[in-house]
PDB file of N, CA and C in Angstrom:
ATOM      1  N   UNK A   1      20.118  28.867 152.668  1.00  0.00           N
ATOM      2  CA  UNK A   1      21.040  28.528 153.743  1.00  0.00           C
ATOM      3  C   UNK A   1      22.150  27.594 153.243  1.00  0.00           C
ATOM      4  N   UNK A   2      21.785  26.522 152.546  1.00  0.00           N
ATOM      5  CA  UNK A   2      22.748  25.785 151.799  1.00  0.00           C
ATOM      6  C   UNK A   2      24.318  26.541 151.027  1.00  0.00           C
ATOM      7  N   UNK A   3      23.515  27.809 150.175  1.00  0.00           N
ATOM      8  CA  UNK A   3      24.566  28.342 149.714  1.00  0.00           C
ATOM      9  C   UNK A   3      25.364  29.268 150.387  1.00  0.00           C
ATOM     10  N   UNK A   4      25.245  29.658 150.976  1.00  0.00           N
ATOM     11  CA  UNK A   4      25.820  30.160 152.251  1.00  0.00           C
ATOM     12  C   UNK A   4      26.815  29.342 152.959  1.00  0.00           C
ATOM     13  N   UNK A   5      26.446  28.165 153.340  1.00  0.00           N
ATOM     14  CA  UNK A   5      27.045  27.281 153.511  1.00  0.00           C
ATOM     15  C   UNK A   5      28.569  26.480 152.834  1.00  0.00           C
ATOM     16  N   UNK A   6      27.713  26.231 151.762  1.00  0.00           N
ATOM     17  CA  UNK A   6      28.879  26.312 150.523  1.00  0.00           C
ATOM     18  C   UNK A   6      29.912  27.364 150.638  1.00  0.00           C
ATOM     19  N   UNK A   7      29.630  28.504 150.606  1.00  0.00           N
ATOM     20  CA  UNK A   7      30.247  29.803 150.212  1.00  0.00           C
ATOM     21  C   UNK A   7      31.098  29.633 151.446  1.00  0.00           C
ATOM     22  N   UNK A   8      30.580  29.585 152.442  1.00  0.00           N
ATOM     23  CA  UNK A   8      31.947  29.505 153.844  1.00  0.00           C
ATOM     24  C   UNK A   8      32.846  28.166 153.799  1.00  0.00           C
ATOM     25  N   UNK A   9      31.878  27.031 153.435  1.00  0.00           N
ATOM     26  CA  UNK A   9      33.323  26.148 152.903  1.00  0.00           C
ATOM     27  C   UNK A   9      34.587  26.546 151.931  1.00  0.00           C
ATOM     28  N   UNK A  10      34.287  26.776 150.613  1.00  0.00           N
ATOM     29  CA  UNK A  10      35.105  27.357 149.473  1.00  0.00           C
ATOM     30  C   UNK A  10      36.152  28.491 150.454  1.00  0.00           C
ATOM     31  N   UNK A  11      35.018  29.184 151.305  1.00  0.00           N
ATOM     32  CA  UNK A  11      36.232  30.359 151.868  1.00  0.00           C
ATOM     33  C   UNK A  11      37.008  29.562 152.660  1.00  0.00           C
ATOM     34  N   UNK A  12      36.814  28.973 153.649  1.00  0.00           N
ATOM     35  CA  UNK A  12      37.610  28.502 154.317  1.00  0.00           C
ATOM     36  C   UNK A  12      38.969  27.596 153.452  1.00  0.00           C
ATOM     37  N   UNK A  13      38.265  26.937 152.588  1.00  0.00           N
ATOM     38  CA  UNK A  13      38.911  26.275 151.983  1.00  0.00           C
ATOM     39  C   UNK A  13      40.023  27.019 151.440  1.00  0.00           C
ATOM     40  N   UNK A  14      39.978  27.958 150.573  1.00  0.00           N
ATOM     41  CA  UNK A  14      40.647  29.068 149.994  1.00  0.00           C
ATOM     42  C   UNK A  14      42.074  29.640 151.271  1.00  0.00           C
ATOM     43  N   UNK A  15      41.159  29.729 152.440  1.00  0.00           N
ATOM     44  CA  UNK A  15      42.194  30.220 153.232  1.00  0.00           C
ATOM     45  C   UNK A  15      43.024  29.432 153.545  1.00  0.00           C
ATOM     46  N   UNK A  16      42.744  27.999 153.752  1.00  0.00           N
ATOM     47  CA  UNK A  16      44.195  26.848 154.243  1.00  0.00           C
ATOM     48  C   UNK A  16      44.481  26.745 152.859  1.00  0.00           C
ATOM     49  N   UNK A  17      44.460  27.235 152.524  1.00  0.00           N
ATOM     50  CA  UNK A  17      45.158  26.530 150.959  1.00  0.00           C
ATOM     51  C   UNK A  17      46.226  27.880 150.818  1.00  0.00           C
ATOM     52  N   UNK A  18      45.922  28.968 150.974  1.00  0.00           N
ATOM     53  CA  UNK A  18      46.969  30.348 150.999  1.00  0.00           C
ATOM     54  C   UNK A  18      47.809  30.132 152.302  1.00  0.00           C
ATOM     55  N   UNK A  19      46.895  29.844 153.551  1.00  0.00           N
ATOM     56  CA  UNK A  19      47.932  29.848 154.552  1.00  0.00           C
ATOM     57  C   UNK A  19      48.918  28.685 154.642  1.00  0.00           C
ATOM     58  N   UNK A  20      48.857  27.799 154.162  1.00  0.00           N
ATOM     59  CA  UNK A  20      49.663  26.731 153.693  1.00  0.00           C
ATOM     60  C   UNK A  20      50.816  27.135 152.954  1.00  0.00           C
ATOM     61  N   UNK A  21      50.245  27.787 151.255  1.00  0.00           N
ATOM     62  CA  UNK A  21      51.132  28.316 151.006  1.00  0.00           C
ATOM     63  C   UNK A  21      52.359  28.699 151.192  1.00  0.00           C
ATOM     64  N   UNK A  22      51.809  30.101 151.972  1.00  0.00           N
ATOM     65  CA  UNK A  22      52.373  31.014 152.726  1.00  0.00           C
ATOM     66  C   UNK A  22      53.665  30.320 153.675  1.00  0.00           C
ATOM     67  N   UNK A  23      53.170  29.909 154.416  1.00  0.00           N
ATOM     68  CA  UNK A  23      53.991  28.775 155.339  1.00  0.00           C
ATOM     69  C   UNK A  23      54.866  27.751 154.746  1.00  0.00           C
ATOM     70  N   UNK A  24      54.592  27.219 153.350  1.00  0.00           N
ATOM     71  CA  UNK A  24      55.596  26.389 152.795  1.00  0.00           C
ATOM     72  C   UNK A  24      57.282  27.512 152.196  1.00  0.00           C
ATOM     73  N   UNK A  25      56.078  28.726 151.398  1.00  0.00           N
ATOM     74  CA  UNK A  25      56.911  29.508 150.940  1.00  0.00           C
ATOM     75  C   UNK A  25      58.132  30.204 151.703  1.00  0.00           C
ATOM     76  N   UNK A  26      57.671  30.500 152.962  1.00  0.00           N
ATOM     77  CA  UNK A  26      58.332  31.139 154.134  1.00  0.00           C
ATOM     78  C   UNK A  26      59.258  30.436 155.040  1.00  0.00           C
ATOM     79  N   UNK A  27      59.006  28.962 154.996  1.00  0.00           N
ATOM     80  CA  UNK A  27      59.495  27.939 156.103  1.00  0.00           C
ATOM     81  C   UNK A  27      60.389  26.949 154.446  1.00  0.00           C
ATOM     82  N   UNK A  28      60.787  27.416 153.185  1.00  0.00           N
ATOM     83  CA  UNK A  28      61.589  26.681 152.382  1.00  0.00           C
ATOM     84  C   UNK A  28      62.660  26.939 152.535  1.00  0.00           C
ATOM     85  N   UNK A  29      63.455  25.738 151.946  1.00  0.00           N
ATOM     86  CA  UNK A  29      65.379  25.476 152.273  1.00  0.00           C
ATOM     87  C   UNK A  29      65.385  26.911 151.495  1.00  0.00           C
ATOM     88  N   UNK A  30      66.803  27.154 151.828  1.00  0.00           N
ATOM     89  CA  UNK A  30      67.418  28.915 150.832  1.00  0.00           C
ATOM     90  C   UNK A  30      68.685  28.158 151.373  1.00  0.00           C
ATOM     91  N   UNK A  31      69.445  29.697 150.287  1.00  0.00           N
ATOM     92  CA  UNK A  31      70.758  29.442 150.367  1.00  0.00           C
ATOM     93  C   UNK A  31      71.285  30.735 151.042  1.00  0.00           C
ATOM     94  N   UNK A  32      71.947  30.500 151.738  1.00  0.00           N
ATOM     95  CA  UNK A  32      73.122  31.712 152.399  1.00  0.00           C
ATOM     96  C   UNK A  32      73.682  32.687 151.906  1.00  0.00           C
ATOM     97  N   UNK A  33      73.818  33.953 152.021  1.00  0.00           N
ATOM     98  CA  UNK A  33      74.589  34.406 150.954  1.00  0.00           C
ATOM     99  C   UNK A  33      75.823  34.775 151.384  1.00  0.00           C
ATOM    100  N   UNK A  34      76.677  33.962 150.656  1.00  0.00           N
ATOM    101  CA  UNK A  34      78.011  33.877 151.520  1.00  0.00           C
ATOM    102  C   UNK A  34      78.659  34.676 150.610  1.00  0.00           C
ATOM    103  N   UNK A  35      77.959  36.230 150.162  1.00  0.00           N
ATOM    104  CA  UNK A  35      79.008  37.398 150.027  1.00  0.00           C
ATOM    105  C   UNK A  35      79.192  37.728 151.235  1.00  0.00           C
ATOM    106  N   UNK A  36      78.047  38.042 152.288  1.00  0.00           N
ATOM    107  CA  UNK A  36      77.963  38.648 153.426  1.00  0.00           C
ATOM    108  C   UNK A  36      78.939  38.248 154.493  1.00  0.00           C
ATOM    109  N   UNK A  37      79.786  36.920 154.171  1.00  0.00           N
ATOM    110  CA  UNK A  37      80.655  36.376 155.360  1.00  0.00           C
ATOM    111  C   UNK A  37      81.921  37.868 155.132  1.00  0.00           C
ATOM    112  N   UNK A  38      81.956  37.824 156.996  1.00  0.00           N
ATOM    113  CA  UNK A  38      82.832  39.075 156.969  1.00  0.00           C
ATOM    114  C   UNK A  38      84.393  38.694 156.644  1.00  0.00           C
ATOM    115  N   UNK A  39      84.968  39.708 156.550  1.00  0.00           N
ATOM    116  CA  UNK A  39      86.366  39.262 156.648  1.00  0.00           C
ATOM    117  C   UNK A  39      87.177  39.033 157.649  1.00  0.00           C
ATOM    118  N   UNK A  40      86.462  39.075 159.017  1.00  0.00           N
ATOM    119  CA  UNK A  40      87.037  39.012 160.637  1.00  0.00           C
ATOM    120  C   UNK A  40      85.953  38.609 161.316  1.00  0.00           C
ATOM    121  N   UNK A  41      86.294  37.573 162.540  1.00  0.00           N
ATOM    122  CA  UNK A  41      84.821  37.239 163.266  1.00  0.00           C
ATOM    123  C   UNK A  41      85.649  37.200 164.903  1.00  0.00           C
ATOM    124  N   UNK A  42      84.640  37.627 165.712  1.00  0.00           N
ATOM    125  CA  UNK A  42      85.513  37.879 166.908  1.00  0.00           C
ATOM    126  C   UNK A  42      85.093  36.261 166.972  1.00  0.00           C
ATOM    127  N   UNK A  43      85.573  35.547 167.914  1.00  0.00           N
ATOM    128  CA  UNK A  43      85.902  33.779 168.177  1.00  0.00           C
ATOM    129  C   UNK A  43      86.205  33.396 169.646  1.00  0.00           C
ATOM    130  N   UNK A  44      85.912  33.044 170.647  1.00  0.00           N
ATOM    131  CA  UNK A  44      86.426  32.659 171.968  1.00  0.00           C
ATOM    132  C   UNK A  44      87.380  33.616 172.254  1.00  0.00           C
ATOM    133  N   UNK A  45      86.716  34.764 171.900  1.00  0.00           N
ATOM    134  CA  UNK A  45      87.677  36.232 173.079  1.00  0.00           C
ATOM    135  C   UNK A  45      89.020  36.591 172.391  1.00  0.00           C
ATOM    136  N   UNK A  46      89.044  36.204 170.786  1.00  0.00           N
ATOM    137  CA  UNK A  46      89.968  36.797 169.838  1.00  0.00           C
ATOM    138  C   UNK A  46      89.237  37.011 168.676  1.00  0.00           C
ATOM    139  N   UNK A  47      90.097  37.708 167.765  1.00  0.00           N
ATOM    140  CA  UNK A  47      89.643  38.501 166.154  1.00  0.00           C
ATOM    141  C   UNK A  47      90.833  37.789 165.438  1.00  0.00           C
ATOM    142  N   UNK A  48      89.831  36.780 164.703  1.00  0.00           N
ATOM    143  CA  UNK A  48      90.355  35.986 163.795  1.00  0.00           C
ATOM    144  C   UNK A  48      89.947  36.183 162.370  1.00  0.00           C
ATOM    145  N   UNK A  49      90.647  35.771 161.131  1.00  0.00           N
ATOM    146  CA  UNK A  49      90.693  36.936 160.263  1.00  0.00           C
ATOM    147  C   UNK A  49      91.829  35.684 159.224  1.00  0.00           C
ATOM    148  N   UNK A  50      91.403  35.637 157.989  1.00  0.00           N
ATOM    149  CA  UNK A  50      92.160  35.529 156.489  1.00  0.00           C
ATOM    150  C   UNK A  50      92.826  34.241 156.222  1.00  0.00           C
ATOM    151  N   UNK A  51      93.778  33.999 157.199  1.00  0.00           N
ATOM    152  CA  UNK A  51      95.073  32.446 157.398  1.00  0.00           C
ATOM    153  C   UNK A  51      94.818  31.961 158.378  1.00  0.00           C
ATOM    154  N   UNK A  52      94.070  32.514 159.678  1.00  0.00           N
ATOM    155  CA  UNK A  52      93.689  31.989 160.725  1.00  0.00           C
ATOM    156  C   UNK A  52      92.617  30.748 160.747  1.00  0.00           C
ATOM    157  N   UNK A  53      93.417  29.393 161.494  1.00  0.00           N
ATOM    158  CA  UNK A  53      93.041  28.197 160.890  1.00  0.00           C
ATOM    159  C   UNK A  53      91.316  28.192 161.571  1.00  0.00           C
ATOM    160  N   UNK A  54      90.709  28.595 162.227  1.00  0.00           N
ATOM    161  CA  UNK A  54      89.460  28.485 163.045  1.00  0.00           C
ATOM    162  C   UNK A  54      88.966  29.745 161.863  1.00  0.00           C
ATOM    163  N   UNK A  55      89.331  30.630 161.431  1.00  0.00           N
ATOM    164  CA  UNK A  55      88.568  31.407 160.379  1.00  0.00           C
ATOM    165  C   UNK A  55      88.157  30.991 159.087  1.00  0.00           C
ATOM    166  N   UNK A  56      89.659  30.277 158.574  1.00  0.00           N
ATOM    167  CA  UNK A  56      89.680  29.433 157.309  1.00  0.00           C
ATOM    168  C   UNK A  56      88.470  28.125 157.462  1.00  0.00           C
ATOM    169  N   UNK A  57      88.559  27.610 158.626  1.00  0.00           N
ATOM    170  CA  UNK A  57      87.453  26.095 159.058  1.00  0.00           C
ATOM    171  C   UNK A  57      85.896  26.607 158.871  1.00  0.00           C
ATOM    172  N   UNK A  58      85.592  27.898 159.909  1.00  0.00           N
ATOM    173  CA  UNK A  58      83.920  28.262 159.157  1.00  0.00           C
ATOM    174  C   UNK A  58      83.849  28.990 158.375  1.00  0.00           C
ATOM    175  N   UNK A  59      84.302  29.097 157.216  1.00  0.00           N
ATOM    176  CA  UNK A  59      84.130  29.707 155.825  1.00  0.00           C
ATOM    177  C   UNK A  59      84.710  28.969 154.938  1.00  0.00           C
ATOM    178  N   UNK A  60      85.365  28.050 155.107  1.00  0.00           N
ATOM    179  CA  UNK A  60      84.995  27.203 153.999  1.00  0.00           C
ATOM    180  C   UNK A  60      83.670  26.292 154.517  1.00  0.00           C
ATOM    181  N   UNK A  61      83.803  25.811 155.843  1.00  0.00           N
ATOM    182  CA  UNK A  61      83.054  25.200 156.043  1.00  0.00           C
ATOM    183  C   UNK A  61      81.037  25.623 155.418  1.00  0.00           C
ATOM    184  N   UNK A  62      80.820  27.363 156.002  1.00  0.00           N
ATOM    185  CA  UNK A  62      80.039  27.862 155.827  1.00  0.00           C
ATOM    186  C   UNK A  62      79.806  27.706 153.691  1.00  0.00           C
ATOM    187  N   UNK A  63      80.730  28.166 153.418  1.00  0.00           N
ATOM    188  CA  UNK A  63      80.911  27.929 151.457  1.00  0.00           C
ATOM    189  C   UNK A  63      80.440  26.640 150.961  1.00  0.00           C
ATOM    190  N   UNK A  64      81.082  25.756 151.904  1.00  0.00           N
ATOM    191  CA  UNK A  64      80.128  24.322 151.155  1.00  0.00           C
ATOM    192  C   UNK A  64      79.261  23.835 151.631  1.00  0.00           C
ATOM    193  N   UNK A  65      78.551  24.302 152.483  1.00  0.00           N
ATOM    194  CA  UNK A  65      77.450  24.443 153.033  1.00  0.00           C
ATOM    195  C   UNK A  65      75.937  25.707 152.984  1.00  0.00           C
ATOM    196  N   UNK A  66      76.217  26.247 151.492  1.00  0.00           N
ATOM    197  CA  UNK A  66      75.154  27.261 151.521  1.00  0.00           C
ATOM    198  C   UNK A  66      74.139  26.799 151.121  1.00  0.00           C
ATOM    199  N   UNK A  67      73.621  25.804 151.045  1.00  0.00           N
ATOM    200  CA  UNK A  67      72.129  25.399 150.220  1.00  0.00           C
ATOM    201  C   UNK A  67      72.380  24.683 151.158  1.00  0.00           C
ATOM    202  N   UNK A  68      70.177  25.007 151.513  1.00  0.00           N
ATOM    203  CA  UNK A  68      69.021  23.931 152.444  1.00  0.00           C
ATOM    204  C   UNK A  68      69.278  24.744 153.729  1.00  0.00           C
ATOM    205  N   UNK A  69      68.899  26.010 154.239  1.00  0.00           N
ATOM    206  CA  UNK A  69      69.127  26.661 155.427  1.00  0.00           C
ATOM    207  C   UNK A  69      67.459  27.312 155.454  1.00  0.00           C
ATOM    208  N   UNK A  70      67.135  26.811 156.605  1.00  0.00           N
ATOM    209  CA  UNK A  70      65.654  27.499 156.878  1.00  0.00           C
ATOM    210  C   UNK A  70      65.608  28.771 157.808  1.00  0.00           C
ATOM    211  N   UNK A  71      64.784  29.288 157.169  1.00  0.00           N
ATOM    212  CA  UNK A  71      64.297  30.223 158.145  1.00  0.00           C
ATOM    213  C   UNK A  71      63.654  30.073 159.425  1.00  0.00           C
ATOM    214  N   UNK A  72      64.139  30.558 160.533  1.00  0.00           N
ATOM    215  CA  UNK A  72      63.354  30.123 162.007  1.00  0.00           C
ATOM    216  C   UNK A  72      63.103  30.918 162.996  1.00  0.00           C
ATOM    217  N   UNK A  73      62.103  31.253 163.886  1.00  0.00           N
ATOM    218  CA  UNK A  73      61.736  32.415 164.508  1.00  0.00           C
ATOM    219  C   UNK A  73      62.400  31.528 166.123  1.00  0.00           C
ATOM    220  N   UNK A  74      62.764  30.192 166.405  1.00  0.00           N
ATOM    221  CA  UNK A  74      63.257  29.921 167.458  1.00  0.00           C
ATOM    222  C   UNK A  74      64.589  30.514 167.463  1.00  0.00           C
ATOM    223  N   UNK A  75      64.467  31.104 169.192  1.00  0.00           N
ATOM    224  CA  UNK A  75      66.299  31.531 170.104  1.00  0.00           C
ATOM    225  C   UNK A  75      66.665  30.555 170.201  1.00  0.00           C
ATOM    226  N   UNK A  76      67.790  30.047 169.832  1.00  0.00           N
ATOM    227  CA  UNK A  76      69.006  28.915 170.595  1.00  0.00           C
ATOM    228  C   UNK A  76      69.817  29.593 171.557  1.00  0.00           C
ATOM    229  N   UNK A  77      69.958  28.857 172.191  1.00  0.00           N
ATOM    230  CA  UNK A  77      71.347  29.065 173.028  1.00  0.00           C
ATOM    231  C   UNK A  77      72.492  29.419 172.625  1.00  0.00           C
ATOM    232  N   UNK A  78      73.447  30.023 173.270  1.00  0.00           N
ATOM    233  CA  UNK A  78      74.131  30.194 172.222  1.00  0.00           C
ATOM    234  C   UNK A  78      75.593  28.538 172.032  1.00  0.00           C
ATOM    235  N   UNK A  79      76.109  28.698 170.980  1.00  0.00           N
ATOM    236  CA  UNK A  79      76.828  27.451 170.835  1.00  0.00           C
ATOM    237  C   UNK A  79      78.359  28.499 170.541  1.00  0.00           C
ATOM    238  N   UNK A  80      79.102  27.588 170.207  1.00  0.00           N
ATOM    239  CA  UNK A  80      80.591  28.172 169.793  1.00  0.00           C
ATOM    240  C   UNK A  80      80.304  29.190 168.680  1.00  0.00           C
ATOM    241  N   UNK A  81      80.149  30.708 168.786  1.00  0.00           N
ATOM    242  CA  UNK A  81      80.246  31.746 167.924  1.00  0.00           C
ATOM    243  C   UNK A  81      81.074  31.950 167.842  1.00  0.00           C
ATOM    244  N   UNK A  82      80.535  32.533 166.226  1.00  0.00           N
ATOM    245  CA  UNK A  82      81.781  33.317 165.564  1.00  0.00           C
ATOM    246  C   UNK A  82      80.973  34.667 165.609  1.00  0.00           C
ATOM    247  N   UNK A  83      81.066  35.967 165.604  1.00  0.00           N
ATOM    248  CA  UNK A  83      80.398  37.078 165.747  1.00  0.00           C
ATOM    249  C   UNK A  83      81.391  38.288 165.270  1.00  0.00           C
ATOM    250  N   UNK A  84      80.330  39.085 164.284  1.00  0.00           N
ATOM    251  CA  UNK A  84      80.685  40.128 163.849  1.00  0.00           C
ATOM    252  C   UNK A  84      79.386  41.344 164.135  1.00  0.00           C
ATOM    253  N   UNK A  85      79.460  42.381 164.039  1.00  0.00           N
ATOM    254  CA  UNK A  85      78.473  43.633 163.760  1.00  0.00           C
ATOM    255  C   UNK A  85      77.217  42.956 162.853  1.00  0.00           C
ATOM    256  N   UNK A  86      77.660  42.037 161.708  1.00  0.00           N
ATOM    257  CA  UNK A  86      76.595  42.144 160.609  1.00  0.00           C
ATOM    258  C   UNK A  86      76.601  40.518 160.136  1.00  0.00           C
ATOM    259  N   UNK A  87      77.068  39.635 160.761  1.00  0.00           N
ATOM    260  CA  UNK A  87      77.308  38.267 160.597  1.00  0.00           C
ATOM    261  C   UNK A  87      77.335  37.352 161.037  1.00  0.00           C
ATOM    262  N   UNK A  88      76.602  36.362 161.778  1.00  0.00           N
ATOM    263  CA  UNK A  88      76.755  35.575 163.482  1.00  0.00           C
ATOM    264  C   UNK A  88      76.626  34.285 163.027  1.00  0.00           C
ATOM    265  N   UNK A  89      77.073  33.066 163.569  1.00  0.00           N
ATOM    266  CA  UNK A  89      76.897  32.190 163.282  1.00  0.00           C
ATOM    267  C   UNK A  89      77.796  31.930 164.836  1.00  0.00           C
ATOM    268  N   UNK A  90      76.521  30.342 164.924  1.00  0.00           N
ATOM    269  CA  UNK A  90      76.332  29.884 166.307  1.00  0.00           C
ATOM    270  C   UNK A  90      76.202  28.141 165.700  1.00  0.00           C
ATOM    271  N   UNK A  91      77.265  27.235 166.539  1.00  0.00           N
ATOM    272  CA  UNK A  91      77.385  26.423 166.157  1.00  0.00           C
ATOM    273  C   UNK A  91      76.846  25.166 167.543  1.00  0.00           C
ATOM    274  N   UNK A  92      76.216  24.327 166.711  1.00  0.00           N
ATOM    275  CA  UNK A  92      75.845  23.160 168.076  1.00  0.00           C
ATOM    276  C   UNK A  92      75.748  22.041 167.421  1.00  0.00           C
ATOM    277  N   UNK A  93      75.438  20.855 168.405  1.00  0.00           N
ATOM    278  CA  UNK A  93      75.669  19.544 167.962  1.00  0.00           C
ATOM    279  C   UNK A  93      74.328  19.362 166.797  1.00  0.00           C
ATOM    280  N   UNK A  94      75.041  19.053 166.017  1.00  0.00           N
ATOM    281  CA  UNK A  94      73.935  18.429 164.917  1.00  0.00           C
ATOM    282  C   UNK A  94      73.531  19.546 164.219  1.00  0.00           C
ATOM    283  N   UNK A  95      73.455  20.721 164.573  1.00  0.00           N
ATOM    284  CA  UNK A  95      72.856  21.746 163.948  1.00  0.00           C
ATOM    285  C   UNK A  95      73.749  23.244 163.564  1.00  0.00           C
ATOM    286  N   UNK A  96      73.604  23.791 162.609  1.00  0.00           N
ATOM    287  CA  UNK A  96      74.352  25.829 163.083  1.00  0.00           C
ATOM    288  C   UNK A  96      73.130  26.536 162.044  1.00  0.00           C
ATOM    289  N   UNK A  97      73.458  27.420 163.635  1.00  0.00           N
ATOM    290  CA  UNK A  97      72.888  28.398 162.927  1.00  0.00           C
ATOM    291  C   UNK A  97      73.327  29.577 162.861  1.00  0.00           C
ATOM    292  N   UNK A  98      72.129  30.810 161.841  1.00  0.00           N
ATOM    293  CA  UNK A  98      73.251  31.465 161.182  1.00  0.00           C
ATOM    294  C   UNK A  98      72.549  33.370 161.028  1.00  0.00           C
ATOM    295  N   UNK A  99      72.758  34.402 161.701  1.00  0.00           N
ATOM    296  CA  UNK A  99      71.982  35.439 160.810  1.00  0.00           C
ATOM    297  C   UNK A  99      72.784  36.620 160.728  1.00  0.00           C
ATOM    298  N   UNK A 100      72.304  37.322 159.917  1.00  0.00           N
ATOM    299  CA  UNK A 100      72.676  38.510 159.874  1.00  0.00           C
ATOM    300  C   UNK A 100      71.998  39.434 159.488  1.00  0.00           C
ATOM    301  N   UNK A 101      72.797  40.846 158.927  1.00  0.00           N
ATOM    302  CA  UNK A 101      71.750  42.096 159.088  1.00  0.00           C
ATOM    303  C   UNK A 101      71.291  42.125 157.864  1.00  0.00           C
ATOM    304  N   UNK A 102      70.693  42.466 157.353  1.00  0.00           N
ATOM    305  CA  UNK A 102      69.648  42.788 155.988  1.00  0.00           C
ATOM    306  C   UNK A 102      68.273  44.333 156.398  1.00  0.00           C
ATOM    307  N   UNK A 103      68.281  44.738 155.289  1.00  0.00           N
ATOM    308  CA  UNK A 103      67.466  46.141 155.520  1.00  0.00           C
ATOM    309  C   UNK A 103      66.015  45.700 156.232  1.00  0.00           C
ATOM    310  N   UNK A 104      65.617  44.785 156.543  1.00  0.00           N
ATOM    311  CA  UNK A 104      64.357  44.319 157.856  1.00  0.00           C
ATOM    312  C   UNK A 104      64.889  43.672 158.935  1.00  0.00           C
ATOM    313  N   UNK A 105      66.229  43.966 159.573  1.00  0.00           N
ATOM    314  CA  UNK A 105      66.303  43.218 160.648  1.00  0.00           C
ATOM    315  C   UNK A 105      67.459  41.930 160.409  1.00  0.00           C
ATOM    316  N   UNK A 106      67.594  41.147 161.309  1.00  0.00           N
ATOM    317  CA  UNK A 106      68.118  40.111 161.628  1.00  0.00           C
ATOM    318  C   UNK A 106      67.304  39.077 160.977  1.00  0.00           C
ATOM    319  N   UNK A 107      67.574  38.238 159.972  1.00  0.00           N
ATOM    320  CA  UNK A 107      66.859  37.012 159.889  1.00  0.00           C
ATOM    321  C   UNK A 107      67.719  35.842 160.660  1.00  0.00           C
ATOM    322  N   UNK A 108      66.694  34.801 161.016  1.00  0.00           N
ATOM    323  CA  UNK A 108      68.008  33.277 161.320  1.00  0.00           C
ATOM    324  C   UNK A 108      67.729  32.367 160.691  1.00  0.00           C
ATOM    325  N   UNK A 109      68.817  31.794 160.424  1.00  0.00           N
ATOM    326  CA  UNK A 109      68.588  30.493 159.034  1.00  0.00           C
ATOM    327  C   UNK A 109      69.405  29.165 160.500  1.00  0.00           C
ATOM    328  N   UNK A 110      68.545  28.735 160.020  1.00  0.00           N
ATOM    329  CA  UNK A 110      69.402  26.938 160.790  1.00  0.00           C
ATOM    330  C   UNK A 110      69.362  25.892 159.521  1.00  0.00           C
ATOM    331  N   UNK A 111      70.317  24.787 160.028  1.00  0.00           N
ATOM    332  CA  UNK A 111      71.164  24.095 159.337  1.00  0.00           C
ATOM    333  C   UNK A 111      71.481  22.813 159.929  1.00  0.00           C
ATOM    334  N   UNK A 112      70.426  21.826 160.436  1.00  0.00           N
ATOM    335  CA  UNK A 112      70.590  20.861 160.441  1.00  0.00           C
ATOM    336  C   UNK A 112      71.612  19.500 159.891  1.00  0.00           C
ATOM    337  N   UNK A 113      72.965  19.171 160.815  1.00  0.00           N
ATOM    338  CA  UNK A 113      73.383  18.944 159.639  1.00  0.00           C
ATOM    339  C   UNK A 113      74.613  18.155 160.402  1.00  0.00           C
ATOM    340  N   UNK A 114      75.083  17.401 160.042  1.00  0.00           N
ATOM    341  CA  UNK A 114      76.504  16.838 160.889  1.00  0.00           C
ATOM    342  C   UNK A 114      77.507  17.365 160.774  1.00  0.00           C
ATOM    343  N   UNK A 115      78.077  17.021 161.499  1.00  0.00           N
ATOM    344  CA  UNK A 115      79.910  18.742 161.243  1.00  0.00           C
ATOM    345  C   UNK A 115      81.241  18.300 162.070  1.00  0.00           C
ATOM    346  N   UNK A 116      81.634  18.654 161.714  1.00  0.00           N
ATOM    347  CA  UNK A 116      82.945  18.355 162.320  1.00  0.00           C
ATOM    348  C   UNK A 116      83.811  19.744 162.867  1.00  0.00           C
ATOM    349  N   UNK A 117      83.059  20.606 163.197  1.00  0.00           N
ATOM    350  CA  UNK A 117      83.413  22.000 163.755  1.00  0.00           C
ATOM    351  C   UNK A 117      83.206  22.236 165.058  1.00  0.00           C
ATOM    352  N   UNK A 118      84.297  22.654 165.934  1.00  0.00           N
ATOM    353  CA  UNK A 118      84.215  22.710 167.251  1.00  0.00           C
ATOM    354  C   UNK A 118      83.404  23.557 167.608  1.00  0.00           C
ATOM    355  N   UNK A 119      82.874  22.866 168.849  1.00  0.00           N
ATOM    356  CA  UNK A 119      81.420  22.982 169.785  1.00  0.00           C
ATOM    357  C   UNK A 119      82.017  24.106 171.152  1.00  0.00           C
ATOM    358  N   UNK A 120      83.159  24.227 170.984  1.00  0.00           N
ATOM    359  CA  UNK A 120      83.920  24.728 172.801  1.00  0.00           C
ATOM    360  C   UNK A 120      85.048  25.404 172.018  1.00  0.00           C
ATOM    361  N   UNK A 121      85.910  26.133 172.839  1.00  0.00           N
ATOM    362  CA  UNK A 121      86.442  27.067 172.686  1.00  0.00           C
ATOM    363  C   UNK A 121      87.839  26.580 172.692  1.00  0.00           C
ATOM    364  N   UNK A 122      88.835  26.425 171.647  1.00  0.00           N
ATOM    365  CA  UNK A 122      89.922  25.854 171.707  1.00  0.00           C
ATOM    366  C   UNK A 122      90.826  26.077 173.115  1.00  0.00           C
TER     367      UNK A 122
END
């Protein structure tokens, strides 16, 4: 009975130690891949695009900001988007977040972070 015993500790043990893992591996900072930023994002009910100063602001902004973005299965609300077919980014106080399309779906990355990018619609 003892070893038995044993044997379901070690297992158990074994399993928080993978599901941990798992969960560190899955829930780590990444970086963005800011090939995917489009070249047009619809914006407060216009298509802004290249010289346009609110286009130029989240892409550079988004560029020096690609490292430390987590992966997250929480909906936000939505905040001041920028939105394309294959590219979204949703901006709020303290935080943006960010997903797009990839061959499994939509992932969302958030971004904890201070900013100086408008929250409301010029």
């Amino acid at each position: 009975m003892k070893h038995i015993l044993k044997y379901i500790g070690y297992f158990l043990l074994a399993a928080v130690i993978v599901v941990v893992a798992i969960y560190n591996y899955h829930f780590r900072e990444q970086d963005i891949d800011i090939g995917l930023i489009p070249h047009e994002f619809s914006y407060c009910g216009i298509q802004i695009s290249g010289s346009h100063r609110s286009y130029m602001s989240i892409t550079g902004w988004l560029k020096a900001n690609q490292r430390g973005w987590v992966y997250t299965y929480t909906s936000y609300a939505p905040g001041a988007e920028y939105r394309s077919p294959e590219f979204n980014v949703s901006v709020h106080q303290g935080f943006v977040v960010v997903w797009h399309k990839t061959n499994e779906g939509y992932p969302q990355f958030v971004k904890k972070v201070t900013h100086e990018l408008p929250l409301v619609c010029p």
